[in-house]
PDB file of N, CA and C in Angstrom:
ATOM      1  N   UNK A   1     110.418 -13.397 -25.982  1.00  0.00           N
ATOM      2  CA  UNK A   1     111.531 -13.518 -25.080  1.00  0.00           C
ATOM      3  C   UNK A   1     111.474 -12.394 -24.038  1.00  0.00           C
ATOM      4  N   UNK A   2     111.523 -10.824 -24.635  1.00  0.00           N
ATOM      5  CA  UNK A   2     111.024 -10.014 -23.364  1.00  0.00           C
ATOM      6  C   UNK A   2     109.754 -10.557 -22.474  1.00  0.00           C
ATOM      7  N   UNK A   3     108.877 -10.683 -23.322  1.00  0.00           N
ATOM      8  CA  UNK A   3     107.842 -11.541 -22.797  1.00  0.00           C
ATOM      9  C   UNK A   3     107.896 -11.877 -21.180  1.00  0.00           C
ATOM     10  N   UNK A   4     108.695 -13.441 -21.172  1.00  0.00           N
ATOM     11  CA  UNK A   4     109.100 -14.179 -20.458  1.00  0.00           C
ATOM     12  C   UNK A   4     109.866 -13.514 -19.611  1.00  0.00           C
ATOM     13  N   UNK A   5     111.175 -12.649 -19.761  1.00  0.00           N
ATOM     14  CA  UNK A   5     111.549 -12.080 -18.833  1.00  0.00           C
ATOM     15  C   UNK A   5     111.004 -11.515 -17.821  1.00  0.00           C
ATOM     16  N   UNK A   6     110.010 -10.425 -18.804  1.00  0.00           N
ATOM     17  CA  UNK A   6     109.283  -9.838 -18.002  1.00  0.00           C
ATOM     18  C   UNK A   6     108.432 -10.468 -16.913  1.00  0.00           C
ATOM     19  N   UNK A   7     107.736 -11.399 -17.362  1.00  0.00           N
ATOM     20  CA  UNK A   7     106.952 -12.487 -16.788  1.00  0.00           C
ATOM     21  C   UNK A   7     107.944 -12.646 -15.446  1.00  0.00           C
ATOM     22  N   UNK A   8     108.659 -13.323 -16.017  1.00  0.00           N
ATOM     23  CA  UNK A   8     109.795 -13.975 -15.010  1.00  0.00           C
ATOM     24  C   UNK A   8     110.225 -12.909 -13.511  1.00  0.00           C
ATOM     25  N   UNK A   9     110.608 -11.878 -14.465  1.00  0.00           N
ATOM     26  CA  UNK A   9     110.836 -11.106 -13.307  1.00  0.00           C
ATOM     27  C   UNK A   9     109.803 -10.280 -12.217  1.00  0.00           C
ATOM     28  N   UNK A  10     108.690 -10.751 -12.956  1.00  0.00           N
ATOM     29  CA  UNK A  10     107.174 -10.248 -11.959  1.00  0.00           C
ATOM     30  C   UNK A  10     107.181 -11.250 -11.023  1.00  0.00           C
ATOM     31  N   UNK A  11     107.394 -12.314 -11.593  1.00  0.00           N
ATOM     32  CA  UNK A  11     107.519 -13.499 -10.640  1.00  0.00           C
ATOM     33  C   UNK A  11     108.415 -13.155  -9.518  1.00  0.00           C
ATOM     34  N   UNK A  12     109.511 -13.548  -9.885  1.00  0.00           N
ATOM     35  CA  UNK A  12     111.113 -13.179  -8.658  1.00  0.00           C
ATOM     36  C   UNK A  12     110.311 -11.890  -7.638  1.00  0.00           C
ATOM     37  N   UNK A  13     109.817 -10.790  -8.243  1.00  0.00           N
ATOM     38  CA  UNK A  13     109.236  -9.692  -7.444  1.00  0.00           C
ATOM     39  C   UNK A  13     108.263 -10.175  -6.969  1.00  0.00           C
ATOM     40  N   UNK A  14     107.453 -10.888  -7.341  1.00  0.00           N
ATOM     41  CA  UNK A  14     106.192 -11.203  -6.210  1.00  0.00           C
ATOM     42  C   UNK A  14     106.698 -12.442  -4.745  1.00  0.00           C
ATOM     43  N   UNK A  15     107.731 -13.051  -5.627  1.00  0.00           N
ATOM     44  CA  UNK A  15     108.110 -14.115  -4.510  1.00  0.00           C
ATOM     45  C   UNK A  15     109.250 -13.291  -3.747  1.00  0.00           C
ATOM     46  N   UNK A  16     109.915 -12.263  -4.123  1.00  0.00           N
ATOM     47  CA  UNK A  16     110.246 -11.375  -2.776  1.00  0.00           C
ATOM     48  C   UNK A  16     109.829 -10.464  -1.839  1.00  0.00           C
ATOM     49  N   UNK A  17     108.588  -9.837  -2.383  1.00  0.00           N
ATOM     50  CA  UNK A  17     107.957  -9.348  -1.646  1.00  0.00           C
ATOM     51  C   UNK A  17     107.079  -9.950  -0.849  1.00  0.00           C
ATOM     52  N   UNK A  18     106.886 -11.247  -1.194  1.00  0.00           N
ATOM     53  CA  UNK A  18     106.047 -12.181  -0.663  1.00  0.00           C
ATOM     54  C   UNK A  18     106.520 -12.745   0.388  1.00  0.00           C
ATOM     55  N   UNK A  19     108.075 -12.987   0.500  1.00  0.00           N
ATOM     56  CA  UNK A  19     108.942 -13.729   1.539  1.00  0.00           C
ATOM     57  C   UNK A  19     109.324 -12.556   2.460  1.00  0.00           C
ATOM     58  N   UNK A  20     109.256 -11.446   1.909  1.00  0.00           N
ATOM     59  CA  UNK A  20     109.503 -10.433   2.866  1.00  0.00           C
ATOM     60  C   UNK A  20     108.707 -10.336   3.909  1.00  0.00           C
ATOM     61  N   UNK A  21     107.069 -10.356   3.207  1.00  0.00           N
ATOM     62  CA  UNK A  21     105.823 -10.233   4.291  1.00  0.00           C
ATOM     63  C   UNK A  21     106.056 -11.010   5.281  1.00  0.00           C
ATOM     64  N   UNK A  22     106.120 -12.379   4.870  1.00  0.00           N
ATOM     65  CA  UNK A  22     106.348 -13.689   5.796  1.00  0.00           C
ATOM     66  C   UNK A  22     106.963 -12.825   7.169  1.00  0.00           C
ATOM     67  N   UNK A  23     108.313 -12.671   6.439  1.00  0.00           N
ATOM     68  CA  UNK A  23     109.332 -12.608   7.401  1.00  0.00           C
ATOM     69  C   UNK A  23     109.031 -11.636   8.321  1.00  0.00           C
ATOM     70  N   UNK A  24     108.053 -10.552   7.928  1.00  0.00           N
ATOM     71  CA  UNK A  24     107.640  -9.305   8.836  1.00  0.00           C
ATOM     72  C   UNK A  24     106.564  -9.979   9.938  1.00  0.00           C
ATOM     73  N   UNK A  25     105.941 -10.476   9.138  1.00  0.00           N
ATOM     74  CA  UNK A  25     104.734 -11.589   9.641  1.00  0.00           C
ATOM     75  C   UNK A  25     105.152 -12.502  10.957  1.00  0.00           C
ATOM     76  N   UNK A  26     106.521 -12.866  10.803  1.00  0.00           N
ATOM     77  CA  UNK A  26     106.533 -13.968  11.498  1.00  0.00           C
ATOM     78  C   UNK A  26     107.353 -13.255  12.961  1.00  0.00           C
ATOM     79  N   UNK A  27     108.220 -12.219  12.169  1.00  0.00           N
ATOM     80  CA  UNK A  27     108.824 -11.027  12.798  1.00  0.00           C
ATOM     81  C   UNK A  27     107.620 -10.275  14.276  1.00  0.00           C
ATOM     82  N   UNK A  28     106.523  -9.744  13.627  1.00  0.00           N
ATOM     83  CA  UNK A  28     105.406  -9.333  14.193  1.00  0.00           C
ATOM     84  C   UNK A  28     104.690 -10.619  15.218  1.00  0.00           C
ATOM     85  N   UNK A  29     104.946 -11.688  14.649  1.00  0.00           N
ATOM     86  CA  UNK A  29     104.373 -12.727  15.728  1.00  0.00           C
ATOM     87  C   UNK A  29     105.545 -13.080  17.226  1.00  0.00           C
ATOM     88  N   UNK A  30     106.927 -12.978  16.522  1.00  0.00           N
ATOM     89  CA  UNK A  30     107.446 -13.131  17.724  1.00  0.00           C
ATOM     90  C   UNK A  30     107.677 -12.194  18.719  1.00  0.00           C
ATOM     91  N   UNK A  31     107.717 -10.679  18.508  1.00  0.00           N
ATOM     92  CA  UNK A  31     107.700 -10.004  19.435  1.00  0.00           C
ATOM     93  C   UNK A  31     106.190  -9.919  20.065  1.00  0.00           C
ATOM     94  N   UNK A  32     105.117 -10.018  19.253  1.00  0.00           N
ATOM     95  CA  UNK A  32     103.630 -10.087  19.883  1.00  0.00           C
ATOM     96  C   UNK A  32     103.723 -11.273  21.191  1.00  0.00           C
ATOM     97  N   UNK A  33     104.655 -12.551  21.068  1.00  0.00           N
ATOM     98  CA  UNK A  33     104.564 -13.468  21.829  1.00  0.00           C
ATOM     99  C   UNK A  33     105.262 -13.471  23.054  1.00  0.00           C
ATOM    100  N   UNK A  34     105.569 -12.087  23.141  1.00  0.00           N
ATOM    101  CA  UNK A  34     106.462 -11.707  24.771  1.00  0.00           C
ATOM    102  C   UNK A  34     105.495 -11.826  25.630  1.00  0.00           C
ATOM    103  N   UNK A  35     105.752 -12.342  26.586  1.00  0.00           N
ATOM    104  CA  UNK A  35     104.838 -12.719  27.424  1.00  0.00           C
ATOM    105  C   UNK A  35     105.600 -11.796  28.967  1.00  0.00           C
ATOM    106  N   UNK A  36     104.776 -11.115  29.870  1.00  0.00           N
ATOM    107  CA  UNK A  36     105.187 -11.165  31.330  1.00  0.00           C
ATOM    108  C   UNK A  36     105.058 -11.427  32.215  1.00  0.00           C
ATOM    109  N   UNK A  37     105.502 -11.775  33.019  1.00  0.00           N
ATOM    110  CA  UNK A  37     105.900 -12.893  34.174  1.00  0.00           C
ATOM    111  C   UNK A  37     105.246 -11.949  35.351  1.00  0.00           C
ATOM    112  N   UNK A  38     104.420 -12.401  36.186  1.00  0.00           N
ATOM    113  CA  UNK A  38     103.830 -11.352  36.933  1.00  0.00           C
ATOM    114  C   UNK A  38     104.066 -12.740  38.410  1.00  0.00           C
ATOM    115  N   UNK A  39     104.561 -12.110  39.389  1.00  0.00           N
ATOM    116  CA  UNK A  39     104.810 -12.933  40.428  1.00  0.00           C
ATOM    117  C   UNK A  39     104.396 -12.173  41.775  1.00  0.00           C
ATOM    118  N   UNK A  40     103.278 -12.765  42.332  1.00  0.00           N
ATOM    119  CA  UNK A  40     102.338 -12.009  43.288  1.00  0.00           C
ATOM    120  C   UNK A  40     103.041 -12.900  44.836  1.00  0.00           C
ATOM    121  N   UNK A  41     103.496 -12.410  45.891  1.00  0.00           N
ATOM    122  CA  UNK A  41     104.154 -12.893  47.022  1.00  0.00           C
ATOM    123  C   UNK A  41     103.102 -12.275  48.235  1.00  0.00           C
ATOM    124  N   UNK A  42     102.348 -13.396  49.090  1.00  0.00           N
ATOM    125  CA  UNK A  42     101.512 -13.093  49.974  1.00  0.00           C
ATOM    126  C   UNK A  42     101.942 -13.526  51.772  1.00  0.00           C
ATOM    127  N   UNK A  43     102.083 -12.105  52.127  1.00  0.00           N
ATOM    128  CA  UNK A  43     102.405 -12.634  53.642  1.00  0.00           C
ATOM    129  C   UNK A  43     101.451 -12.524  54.311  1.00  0.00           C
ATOM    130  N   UNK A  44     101.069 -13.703  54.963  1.00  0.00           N
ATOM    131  CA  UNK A  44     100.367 -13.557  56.602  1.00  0.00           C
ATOM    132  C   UNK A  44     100.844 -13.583  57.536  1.00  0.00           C
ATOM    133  N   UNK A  45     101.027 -12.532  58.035  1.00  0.00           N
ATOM    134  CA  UNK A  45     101.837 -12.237  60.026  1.00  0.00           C
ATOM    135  C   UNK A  45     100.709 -12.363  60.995  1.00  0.00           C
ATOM    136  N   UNK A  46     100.705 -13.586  61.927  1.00  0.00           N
ATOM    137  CA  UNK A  46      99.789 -13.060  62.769  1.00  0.00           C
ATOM    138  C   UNK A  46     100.527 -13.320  64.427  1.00  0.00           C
ATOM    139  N   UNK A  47     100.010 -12.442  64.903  1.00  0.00           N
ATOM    140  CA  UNK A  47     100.350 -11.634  65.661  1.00  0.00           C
ATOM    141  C   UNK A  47      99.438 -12.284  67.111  1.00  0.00           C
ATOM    142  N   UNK A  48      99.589 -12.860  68.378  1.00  0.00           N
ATOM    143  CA  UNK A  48      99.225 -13.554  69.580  1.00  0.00           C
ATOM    144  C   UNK A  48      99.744 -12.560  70.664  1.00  0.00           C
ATOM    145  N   UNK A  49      98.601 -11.366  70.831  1.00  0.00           N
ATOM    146  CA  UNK A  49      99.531 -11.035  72.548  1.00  0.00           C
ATOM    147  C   UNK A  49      98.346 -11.809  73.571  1.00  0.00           C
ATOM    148  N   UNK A  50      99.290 -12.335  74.471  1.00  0.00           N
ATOM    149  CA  UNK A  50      98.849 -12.235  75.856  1.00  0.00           C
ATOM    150  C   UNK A  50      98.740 -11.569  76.737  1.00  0.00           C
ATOM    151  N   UNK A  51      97.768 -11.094  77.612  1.00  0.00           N
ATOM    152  CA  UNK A  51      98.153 -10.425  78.738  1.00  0.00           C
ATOM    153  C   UNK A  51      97.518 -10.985  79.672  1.00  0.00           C
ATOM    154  N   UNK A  52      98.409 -10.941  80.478  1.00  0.00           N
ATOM    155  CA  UNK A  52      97.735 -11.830  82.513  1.00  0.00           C
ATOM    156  C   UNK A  52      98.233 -10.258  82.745  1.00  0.00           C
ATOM    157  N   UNK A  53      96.536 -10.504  83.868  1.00  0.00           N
ATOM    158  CA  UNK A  53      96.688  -9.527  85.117  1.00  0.00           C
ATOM    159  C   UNK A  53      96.568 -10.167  86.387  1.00  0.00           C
ATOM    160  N   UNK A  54      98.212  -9.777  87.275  1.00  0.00           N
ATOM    161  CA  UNK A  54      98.232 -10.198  88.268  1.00  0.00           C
ATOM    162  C   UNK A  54      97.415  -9.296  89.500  1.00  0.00           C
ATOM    163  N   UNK A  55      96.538 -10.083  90.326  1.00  0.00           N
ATOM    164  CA  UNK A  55      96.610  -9.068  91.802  1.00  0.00           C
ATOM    165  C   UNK A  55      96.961  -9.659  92.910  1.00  0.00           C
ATOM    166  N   UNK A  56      97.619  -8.359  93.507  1.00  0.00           N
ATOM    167  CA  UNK A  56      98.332  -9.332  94.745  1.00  0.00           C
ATOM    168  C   UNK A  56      98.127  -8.234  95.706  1.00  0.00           C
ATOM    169  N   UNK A  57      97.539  -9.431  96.712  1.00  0.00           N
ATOM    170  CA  UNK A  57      97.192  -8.474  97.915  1.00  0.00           C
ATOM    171  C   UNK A  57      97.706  -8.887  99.225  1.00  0.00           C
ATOM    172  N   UNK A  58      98.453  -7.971  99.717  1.00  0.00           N
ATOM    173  CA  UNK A  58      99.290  -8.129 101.156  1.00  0.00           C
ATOM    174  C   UNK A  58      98.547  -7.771 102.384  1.00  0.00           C
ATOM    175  N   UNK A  59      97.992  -8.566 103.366  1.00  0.00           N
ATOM    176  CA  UNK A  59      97.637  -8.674 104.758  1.00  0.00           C
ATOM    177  C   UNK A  59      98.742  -8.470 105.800  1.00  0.00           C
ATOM    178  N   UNK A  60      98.613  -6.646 106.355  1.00  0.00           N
ATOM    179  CA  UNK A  60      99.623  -6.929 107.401  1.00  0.00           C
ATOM    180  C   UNK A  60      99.265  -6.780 108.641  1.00  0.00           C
ATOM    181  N   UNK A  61      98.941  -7.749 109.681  1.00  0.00           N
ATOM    182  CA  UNK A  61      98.822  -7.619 111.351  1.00  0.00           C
ATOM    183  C   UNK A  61     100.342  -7.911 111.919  1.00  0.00           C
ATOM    184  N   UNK A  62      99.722  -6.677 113.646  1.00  0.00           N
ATOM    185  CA  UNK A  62     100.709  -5.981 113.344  1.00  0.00           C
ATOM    186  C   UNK A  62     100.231  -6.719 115.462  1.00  0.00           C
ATOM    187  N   UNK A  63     100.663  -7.058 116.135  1.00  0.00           N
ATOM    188  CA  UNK A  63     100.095  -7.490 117.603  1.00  0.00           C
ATOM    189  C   UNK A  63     100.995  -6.798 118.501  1.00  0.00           C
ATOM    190  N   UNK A  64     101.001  -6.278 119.226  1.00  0.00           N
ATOM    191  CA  UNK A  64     101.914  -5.543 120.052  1.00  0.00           C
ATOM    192  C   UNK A  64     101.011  -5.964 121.546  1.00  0.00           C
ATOM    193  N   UNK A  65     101.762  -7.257 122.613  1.00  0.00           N
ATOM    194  CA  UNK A  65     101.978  -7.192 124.172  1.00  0.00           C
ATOM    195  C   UNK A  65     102.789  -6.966 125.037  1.00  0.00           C
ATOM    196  N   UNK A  66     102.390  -6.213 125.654  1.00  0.00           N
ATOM    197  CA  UNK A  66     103.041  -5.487 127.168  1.00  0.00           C
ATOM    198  C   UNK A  66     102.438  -6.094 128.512  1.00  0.00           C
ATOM    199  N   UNK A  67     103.869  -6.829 128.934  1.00  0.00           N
ATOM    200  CA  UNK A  67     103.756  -7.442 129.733  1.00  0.00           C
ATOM    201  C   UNK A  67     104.545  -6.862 130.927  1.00  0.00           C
ATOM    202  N   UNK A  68     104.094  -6.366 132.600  1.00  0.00           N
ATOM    203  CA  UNK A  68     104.836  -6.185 133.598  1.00  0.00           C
ATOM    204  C   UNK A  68     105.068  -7.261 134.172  1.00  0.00           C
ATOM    205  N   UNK A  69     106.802  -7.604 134.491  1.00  0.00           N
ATOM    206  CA  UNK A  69     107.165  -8.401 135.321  1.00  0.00           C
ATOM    207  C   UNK A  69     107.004  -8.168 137.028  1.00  0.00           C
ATOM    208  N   UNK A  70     107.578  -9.080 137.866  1.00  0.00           N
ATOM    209  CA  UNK A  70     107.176  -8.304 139.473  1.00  0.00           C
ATOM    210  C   UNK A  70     108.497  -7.364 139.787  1.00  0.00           C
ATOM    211  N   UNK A  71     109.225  -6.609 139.022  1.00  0.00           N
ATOM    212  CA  UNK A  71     110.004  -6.047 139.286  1.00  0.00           C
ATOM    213  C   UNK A  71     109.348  -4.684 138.954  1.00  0.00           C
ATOM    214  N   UNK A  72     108.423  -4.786 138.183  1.00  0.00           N
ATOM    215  CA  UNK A  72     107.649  -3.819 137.573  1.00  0.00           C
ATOM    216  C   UNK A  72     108.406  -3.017 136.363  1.00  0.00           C
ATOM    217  N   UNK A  73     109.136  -3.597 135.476  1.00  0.00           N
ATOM    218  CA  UNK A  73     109.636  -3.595 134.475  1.00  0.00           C
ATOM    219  C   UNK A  73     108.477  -4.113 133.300  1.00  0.00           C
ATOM    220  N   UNK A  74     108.710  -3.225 132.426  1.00  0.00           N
ATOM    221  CA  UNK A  74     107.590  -3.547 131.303  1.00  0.00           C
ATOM    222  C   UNK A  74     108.328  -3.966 130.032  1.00  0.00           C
ATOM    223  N   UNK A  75     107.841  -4.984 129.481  1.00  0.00           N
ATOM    224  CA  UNK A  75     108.653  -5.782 128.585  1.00  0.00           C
ATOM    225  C   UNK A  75     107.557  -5.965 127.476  1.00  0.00           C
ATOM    226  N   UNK A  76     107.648  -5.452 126.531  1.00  0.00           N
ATOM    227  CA  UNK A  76     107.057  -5.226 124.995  1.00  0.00           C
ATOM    228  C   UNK A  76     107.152  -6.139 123.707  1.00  0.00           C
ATOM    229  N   UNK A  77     106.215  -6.735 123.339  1.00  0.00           N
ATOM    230  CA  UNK A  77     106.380  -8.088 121.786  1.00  0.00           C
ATOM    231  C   UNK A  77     105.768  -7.196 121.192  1.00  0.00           C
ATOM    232  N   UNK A  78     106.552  -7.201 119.953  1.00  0.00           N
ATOM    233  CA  UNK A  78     105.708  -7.218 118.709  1.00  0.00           C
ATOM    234  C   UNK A  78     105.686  -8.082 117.494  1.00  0.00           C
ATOM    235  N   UNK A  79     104.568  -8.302 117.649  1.00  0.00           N
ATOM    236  CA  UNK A  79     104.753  -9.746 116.644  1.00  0.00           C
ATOM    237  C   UNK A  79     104.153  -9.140 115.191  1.00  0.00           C
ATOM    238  N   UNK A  80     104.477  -8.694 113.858  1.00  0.00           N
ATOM    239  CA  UNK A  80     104.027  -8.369 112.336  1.00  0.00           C
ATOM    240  C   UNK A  80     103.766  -9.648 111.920  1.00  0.00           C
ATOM    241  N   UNK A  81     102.737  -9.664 111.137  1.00  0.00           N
ATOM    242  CA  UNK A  81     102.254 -11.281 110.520  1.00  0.00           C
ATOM    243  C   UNK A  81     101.932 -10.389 109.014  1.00  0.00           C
ATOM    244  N   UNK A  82     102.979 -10.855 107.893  1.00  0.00           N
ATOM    245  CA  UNK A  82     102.101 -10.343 106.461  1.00  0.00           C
ATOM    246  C   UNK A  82     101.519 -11.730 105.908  1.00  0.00           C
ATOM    247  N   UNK A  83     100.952 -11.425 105.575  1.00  0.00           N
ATOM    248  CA  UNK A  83     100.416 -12.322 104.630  1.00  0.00           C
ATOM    249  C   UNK A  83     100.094 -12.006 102.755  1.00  0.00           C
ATOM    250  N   UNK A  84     100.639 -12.748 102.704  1.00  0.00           N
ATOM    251  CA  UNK A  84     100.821 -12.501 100.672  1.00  0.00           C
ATOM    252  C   UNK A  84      99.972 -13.235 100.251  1.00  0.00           C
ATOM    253  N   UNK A  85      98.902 -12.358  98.982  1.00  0.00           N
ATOM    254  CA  UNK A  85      97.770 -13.346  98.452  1.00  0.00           C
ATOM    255  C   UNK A  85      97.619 -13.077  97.168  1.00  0.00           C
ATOM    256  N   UNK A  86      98.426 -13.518  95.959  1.00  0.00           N
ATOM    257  CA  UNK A  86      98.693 -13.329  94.506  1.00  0.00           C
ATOM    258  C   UNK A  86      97.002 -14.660  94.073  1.00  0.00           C
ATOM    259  N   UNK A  87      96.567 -13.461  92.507  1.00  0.00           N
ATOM    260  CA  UNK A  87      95.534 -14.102  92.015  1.00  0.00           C
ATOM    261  C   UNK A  87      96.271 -14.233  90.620  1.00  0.00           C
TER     262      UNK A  87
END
């Protein structure tokens, strides 16, 4: 009869220490199974300058006639001509 107890209660002790492992076991698997989330965000800016180069070139004649009438009065034109020439 001690026997059996004894028996018995090696038993109960092996099947609690046994369910314990599990539980450490299974314990150890779920925190091992954290996983992290890694989230990589890629910008492309691109960037278009233009540049125009303007040239602009101004032509200025400039005509100045003097003309005597028969009074002998002198009477003066001046005629400015620009001329604008954008490239």
């Amino acid at each position: 009869m001690i026997f059996i107890l004894l028996v018995s209660s090696i038993n109960q002790l092996a099947i609690l220490i046994s369910k314990k492992n599990v539980f450490i076991r299974k314990g150890n698997k779920r925190r091992n199974r954290k996983q992290s989330i890694t989230t990589t965000t890629t910008t492309t800016t691109t960037t278009t300058t233009t540049t125009t180069t303007t040239t602009t070139t101004t032509t200025t004649t400039t005509t100045t006639t003097t003309t005597n009438d028969s009074n002998n009065n002198t009477n003066t034109t001046t005629t400015i001509t620009n001329k604008l020439c954008i490239d």
